[in-house]
N, C-alpha and C. Protein backbone atom coordinates (compact mmCIF):
# COMPACT_ATOMS: atom_id res chain seq x y z
N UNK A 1 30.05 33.19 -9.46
CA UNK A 1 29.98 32.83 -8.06
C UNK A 1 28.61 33.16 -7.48
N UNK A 2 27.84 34.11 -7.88
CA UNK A 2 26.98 34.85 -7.41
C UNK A 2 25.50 33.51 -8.28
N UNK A 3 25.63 33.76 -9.27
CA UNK A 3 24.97 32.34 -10.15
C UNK A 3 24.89 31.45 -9.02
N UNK A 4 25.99 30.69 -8.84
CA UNK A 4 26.12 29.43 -8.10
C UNK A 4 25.66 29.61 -6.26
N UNK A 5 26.05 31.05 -5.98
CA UNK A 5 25.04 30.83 -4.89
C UNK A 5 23.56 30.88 -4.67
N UNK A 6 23.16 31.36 -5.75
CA UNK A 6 21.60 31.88 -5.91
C UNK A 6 20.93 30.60 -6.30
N UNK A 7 21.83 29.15 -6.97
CA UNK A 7 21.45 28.19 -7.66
C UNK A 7 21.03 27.17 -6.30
N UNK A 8 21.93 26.96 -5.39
CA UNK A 8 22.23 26.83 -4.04
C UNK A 8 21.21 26.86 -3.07
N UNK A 9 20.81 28.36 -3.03
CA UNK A 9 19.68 28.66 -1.98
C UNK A 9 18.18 28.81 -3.24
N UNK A 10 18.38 28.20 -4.01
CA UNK A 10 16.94 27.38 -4.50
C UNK A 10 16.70 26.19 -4.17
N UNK A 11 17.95 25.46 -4.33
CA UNK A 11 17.88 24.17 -4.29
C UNK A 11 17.56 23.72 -3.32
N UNK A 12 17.99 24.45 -2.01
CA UNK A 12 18.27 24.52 -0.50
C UNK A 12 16.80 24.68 0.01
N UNK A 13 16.00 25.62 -1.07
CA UNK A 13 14.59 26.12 -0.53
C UNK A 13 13.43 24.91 -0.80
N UNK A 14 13.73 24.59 -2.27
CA UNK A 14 12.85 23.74 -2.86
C UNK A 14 12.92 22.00 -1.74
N UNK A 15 14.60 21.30 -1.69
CA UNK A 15 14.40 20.93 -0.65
C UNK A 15 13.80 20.91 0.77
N UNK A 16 13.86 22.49 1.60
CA UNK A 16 13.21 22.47 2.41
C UNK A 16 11.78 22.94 2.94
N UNK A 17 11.27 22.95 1.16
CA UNK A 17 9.85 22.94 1.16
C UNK A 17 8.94 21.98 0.80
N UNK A 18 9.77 21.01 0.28
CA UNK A 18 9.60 19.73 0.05
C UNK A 18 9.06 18.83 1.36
N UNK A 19 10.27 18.94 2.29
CA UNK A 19 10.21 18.00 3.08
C UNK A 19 8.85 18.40 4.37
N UNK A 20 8.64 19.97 4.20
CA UNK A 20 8.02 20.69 5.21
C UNK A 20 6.24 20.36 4.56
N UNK A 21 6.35 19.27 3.25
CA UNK A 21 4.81 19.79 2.70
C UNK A 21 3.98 18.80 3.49
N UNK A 22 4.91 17.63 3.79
CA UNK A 22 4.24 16.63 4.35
C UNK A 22 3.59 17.01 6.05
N UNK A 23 4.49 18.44 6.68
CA UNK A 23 4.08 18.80 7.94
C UNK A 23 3.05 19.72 7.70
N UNK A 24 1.70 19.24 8.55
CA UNK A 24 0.70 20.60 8.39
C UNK A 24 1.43 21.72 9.34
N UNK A 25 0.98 22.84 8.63
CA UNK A 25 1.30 24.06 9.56
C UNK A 25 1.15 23.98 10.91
N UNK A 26 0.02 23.90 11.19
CA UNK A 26 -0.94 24.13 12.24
C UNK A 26 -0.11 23.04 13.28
N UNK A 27 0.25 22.34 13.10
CA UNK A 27 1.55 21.47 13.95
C UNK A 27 2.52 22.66 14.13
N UNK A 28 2.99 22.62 13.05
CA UNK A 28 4.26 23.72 13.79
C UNK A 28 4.27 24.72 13.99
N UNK A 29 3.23 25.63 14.05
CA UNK A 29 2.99 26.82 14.98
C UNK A 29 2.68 26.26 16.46
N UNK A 30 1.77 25.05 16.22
CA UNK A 30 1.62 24.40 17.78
C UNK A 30 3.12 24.12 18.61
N UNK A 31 3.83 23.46 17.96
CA UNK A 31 4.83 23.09 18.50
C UNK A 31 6.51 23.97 18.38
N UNK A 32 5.92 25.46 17.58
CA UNK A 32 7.12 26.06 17.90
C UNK A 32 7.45 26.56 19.35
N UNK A 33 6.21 26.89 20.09
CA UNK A 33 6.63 27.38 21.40
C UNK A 33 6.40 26.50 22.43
N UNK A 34 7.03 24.78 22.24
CA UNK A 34 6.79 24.19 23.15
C UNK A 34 8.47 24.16 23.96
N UNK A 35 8.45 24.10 25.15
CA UNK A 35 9.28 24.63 25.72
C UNK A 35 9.95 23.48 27.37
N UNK A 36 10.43 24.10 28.06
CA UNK A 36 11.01 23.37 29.81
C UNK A 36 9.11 23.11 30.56
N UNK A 37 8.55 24.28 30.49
CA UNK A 37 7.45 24.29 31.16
C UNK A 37 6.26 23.58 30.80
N UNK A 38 6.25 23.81 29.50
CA UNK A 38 5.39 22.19 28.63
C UNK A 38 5.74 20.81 29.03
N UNK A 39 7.22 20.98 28.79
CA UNK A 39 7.88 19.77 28.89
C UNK A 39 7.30 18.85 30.44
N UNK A 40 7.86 19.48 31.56
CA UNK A 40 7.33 19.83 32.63
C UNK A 40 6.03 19.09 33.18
N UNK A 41 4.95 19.38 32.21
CA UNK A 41 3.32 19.42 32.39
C UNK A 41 3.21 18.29 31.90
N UNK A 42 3.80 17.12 31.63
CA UNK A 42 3.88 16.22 30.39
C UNK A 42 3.39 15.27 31.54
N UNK A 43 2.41 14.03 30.87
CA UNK A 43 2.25 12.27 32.15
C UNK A 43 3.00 11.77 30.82
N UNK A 44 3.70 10.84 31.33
CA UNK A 44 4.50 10.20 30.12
C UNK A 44 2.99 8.75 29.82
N UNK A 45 2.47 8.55 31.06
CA UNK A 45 1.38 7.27 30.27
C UNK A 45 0.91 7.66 29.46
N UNK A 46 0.40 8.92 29.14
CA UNK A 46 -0.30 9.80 28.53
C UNK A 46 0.05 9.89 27.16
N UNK A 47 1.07 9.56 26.69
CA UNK A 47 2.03 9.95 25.38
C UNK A 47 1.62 9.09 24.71
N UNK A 48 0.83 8.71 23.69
CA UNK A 48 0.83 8.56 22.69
C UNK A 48 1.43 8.90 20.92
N UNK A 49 1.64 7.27 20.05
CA UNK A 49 1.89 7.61 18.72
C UNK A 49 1.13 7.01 18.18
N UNK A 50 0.84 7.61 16.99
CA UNK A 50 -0.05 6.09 16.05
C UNK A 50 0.74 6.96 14.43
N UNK A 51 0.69 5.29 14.13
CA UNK A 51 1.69 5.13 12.64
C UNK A 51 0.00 4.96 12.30
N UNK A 52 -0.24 5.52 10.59
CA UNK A 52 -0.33 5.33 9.62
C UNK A 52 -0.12 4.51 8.33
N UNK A 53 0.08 3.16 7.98
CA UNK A 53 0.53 2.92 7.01
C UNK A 53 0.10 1.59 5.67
N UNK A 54 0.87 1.97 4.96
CA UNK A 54 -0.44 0.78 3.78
C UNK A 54 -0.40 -0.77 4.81
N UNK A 55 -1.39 -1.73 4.84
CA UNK A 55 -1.55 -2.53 4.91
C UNK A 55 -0.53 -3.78 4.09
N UNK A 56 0.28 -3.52 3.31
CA UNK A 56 1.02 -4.37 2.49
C UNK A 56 2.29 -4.26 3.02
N UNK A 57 2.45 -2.85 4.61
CA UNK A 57 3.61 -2.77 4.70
C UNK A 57 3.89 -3.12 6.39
N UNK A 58 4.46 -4.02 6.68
CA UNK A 58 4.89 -4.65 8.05
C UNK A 58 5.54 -3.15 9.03
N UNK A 59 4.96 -2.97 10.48
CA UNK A 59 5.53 -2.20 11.39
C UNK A 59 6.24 -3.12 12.13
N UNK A 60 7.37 -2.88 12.51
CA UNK A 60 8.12 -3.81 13.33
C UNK A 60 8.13 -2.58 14.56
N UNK A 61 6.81 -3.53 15.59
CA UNK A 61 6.81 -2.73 16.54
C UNK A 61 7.97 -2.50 17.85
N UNK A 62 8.81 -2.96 18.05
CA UNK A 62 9.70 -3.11 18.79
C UNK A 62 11.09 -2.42 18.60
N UNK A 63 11.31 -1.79 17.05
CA UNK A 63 11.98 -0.74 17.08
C UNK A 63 11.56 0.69 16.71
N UNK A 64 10.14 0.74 17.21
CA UNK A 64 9.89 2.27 16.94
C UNK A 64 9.81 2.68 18.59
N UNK A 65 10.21 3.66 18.24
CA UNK A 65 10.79 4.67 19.64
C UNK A 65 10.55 6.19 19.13
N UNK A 66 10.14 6.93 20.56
CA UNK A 66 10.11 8.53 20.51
C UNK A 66 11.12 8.96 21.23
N UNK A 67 11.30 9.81 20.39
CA UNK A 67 13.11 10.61 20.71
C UNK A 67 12.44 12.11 21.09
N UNK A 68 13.00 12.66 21.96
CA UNK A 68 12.74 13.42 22.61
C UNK A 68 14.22 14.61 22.38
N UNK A 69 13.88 15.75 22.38
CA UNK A 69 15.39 16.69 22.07
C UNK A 69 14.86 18.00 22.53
N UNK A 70 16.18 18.29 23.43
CA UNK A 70 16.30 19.60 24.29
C UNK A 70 17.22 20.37 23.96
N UNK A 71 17.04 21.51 24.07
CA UNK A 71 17.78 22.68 23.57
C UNK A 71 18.19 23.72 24.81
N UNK A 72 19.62 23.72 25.85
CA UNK A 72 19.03 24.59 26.58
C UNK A 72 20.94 24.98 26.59
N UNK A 73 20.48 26.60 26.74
CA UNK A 73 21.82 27.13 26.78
C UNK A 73 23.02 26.68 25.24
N UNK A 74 22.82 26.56 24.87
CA UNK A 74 23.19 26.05 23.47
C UNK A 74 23.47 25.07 23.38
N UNK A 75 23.13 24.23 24.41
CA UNK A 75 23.52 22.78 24.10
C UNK A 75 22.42 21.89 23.94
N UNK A 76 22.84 20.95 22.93
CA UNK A 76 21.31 19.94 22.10
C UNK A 76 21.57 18.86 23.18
N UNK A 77 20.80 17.77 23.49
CA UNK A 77 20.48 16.56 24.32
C UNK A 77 19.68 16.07 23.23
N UNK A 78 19.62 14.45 22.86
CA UNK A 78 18.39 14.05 22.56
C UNK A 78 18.59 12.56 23.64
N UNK A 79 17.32 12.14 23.82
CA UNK A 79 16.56 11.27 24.68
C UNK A 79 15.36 10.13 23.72
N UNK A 80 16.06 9.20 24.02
CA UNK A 80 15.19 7.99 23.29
C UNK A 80 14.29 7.13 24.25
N UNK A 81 13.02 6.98 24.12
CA UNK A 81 12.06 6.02 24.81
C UNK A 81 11.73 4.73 24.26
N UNK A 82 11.09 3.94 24.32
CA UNK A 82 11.05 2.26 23.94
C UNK A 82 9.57 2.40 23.91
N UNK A 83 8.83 2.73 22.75
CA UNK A 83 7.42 2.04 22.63
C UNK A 83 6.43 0.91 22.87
N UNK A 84 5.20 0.56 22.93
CA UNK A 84 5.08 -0.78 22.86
C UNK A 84 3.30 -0.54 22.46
N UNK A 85 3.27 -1.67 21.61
CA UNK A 85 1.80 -0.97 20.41
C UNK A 85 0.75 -1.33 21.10
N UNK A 86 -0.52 -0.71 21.52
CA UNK A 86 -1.63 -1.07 21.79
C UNK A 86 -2.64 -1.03 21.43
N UNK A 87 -2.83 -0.83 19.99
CA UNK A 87 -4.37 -0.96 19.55
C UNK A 87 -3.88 -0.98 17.99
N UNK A 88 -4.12 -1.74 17.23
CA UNK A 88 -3.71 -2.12 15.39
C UNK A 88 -5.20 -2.17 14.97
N UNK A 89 -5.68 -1.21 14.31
CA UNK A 89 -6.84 -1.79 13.50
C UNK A 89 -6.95 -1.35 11.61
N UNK A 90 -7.20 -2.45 11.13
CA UNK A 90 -7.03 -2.46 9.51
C UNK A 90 -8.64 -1.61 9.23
N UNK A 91 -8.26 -1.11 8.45
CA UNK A 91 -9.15 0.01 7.10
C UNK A 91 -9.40 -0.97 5.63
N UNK A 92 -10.56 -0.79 5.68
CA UNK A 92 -10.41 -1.70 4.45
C UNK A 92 -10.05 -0.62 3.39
N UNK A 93 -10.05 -1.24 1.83
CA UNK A 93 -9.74 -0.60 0.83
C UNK A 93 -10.47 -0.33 0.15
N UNK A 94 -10.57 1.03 -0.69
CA UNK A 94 -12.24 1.78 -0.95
C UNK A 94 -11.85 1.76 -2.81
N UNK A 95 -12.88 1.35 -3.19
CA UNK A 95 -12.53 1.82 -4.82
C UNK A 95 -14.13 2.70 -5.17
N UNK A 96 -13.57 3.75 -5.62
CA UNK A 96 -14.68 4.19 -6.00
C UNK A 96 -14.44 5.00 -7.45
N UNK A 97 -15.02 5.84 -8.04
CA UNK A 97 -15.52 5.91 -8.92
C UNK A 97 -14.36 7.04 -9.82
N UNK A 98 -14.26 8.06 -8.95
CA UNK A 98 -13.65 9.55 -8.83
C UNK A 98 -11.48 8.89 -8.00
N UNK A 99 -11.83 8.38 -7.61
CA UNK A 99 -10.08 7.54 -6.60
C UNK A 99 -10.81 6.90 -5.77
N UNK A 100 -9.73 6.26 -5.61
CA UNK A 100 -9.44 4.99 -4.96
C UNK A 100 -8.53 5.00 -3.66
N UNK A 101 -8.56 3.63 -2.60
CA UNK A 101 -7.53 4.15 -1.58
C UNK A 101 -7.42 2.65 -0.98
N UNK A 102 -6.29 1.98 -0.49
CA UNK A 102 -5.82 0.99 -0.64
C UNK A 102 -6.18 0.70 0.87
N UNK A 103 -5.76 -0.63 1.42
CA UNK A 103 -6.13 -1.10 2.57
C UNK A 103 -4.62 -0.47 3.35
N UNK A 104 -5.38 0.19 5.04
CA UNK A 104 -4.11 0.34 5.67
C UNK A 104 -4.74 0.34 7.10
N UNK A 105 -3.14 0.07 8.01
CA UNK A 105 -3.34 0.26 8.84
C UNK A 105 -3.23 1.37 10.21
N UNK A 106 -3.73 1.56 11.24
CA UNK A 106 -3.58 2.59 12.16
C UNK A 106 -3.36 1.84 13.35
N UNK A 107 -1.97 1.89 13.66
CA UNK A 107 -0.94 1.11 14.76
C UNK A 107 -0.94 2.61 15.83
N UNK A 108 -1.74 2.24 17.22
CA UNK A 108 -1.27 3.17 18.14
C UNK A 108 -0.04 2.84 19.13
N UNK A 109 0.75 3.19 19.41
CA UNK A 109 2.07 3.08 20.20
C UNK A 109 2.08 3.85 21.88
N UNK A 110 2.25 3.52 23.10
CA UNK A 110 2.39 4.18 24.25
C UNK A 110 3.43 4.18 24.58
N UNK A 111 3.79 4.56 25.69
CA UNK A 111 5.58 4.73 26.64
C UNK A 111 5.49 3.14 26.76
N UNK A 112 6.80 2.77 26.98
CA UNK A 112 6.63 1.00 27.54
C UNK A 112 6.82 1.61 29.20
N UNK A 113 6.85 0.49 29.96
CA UNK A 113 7.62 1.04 31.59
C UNK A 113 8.56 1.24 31.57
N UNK A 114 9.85 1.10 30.81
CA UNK A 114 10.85 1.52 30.61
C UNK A 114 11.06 3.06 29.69
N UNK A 115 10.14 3.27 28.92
CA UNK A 115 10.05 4.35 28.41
C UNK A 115 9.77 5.24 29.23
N UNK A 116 8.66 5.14 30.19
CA UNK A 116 7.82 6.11 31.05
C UNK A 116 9.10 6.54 32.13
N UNK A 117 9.55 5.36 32.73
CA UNK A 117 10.77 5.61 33.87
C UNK A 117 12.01 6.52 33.27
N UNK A 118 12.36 6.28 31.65
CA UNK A 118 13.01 7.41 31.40
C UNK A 118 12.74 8.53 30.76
N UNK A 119 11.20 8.98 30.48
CA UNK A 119 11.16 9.90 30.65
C UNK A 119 10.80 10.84 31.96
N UNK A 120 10.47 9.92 32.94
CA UNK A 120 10.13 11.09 33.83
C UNK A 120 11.70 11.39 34.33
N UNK A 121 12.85 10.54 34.68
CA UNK A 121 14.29 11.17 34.46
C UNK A 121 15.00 12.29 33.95
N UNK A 122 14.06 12.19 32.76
CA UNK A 122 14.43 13.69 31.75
C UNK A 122 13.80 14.56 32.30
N UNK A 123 12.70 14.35 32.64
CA UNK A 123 11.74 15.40 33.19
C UNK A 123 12.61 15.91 34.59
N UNK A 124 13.06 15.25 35.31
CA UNK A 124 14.03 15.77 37.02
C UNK A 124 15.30 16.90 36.16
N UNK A 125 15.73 15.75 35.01
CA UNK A 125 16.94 16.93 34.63
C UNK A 125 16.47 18.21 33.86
N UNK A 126 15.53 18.00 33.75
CA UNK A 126 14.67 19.51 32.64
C UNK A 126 14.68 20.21 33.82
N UNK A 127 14.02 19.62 35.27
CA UNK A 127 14.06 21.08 35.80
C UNK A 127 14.93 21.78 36.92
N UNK A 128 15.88 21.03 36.59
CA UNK A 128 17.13 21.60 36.80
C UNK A 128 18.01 22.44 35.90
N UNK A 129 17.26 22.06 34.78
CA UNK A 129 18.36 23.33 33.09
C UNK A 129 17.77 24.64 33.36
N UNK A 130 18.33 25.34 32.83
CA UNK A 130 17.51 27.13 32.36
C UNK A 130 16.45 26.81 31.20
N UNK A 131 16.01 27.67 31.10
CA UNK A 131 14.90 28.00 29.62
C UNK A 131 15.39 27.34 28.82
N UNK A 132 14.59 26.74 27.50
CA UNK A 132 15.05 25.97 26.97
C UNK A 132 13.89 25.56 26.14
N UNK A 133 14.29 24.75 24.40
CA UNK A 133 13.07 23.98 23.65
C UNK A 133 13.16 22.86 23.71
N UNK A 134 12.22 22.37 23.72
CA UNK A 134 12.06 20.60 23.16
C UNK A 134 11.07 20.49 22.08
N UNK A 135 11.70 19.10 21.88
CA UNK A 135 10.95 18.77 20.26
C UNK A 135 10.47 17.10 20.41
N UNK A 136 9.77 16.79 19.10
CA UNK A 136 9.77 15.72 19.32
C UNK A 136 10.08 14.38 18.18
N UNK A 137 10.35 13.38 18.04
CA UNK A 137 9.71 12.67 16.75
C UNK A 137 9.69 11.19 17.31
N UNK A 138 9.43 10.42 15.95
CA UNK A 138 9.09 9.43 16.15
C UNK A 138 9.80 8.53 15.19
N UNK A 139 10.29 6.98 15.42
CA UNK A 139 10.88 6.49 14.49
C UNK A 139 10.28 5.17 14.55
N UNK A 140 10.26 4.54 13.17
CA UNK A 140 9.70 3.25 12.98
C UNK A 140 10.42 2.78 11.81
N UNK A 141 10.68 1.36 11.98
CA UNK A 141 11.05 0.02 11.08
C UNK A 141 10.05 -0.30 10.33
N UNK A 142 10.27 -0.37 9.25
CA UNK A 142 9.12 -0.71 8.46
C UNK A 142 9.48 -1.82 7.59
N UNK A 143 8.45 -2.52 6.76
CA UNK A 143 9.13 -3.54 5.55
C UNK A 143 8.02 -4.18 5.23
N UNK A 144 8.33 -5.14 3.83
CA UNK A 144 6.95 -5.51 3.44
C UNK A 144 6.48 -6.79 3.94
N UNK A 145 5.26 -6.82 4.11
CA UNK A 145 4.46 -8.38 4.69
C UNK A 145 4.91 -9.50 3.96
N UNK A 146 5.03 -10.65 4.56
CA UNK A 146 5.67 -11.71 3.94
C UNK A 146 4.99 -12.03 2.97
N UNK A 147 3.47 -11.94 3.15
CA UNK A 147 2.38 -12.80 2.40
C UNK A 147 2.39 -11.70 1.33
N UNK A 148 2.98 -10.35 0.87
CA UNK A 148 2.55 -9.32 0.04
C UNK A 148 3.64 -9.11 -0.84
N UNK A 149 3.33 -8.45 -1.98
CA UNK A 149 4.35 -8.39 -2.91
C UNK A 149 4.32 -6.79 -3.15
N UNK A 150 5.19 -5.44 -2.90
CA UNK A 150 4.77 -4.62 -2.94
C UNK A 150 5.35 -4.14 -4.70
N UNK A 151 5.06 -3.40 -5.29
CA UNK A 151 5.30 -3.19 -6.72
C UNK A 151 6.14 -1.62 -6.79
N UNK A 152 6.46 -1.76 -7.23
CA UNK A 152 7.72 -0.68 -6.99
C UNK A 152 6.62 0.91 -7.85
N UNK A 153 5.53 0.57 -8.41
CA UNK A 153 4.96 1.51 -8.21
C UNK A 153 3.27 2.02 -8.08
N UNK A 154 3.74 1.15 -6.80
CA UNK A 154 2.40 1.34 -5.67
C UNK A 154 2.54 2.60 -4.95
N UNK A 155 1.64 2.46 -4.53
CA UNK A 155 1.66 4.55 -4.02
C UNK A 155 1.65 3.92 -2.64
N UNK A 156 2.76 4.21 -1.71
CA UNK A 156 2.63 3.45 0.14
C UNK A 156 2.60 5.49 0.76
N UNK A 157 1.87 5.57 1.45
CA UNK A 157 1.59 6.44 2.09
C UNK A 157 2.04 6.05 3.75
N UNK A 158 2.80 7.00 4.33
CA UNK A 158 2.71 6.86 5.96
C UNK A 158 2.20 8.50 6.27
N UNK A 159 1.56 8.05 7.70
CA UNK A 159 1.16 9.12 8.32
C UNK A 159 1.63 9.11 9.58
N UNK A 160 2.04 9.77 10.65
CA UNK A 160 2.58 9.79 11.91
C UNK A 160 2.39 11.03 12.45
N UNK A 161 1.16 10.72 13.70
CA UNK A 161 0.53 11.56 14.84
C UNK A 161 1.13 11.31 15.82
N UNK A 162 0.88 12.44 16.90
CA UNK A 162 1.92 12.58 18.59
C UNK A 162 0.67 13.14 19.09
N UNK A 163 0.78 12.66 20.34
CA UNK A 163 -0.28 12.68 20.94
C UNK A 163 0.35 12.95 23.02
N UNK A 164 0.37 14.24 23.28
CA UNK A 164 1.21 14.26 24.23
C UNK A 164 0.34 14.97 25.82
N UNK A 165 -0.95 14.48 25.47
CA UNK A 165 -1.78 15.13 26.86
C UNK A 165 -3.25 14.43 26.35
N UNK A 166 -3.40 13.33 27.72
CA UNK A 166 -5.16 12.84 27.28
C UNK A 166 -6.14 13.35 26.89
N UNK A 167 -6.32 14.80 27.42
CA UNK A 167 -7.19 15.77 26.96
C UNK A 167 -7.40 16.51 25.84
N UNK A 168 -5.74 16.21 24.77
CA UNK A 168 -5.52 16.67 23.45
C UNK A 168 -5.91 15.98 22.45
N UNK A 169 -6.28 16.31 20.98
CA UNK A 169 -6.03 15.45 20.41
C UNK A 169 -4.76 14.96 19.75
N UNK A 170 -4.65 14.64 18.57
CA UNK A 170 -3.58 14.22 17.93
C UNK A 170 -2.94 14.62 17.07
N UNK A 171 -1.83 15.53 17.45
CA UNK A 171 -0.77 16.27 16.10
C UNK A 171 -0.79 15.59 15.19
N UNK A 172 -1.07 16.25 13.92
CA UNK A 172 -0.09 15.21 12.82
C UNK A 172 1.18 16.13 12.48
N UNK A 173 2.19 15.29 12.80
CA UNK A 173 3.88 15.16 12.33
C UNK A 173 4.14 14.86 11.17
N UNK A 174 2.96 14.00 10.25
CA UNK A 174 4.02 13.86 8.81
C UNK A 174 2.12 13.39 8.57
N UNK A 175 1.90 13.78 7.36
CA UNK A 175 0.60 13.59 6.99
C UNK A 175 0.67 13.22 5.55
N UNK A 176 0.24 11.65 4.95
CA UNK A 176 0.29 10.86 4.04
C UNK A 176 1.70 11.55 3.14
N UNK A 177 2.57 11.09 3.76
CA UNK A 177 3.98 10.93 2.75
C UNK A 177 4.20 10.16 2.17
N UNK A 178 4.43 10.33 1.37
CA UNK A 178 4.61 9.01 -0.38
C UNK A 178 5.81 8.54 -0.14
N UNK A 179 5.80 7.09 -0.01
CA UNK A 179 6.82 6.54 0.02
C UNK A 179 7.10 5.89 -1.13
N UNK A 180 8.39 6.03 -1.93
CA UNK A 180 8.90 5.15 -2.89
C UNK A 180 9.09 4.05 -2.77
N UNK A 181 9.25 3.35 -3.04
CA UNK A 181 9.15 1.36 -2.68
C UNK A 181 10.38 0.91 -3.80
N UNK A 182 11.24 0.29 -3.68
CA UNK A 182 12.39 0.33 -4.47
C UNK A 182 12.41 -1.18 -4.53
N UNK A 183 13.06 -1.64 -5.94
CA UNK A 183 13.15 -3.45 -5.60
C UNK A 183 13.98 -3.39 -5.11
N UNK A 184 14.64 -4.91 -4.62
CA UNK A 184 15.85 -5.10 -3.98
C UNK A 184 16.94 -5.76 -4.70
């Protein structure tokens, strides 16, 4: 029994060091003590995302959204906003000598007006809760370009930055994660 729990909380570790390799630190010390009063200080125009991703792989901008999640008194809330992309620019693809690095793109994302109107909503009910955390992420649709054929073992990298005050720069949240590419 003792075997099987010890087997458990490896497995448990190695998983959740796995998934944590793709987060730089320096993000989540930033964002462990973000809180009601951060929250608070927030312009929602201000909020920025920008995706990361190979050039062979389609963003379907219209279902990526930032989800927003509060923690107050023991009770979780999460809060979804509606993106809308404003600046796409392609990277070309570098071959050199020592590696190589494929063509991709850097898709920036803002609040839509509907996003902005509900977050400043959240923002009236934040300061009405007690003490409390918030968090953040980001979600995107992805898939491959019509004109592209992706190979099931191509190396697709995504990256995904938050960007939550004009004067800041840009967290990275997930920094070149290898994506598997599977046929269909």
């Amino acid at each position: 029994m003792i075997r099987r729990g010890l087997l458990l909380s490896i497995v448990s570790l190695s998983l959740l060091l796995g998934a944590c390799s793709a987060v730089p630190i320096s993000t989540m010390i930033q964002m462990a003590g973000f809180g009601k009063d951060d929250m608070l200080q927030l312009k929602p125009e201000d909020i920025r995302a920008r995706l990361t991703v190979n050039d062979s792989i389609q963003v379907k901008a219209e279902k990526t959204k930032l989800t927003a999640g509060f923690e107050t008194d023991g009770q979780q809330q999460q809060l979804t906003f509606s993106l809308e992309e404003i600046k796409r620019e392609s990277i070309a693809a570098v071959d050199g000598f020592f590696s190589s690095r494929p063509a991709f793109q850097k898709i920036t994302f803002k609040l839509s007006a509907e996003g902005i109107a509900a977050f400043n909503k959240a923002k009236q009910l934040a300061q009405t809760e007690q003490d409390g955390k918030a968090s953040f992420s980001v979600s995107a649709a992805l898939d491959k370009k019509d004109d592209s054929d992706i190979q099931t073992d191509e190396k697709l990298l995504l990256s995904l930055e938050l960007k939550l005050s004009k004067d800041k720069d840009f967290m990275t949240l997930i920094d070149e994660w290898q994506v598997k590419a599977t046929a269909n």
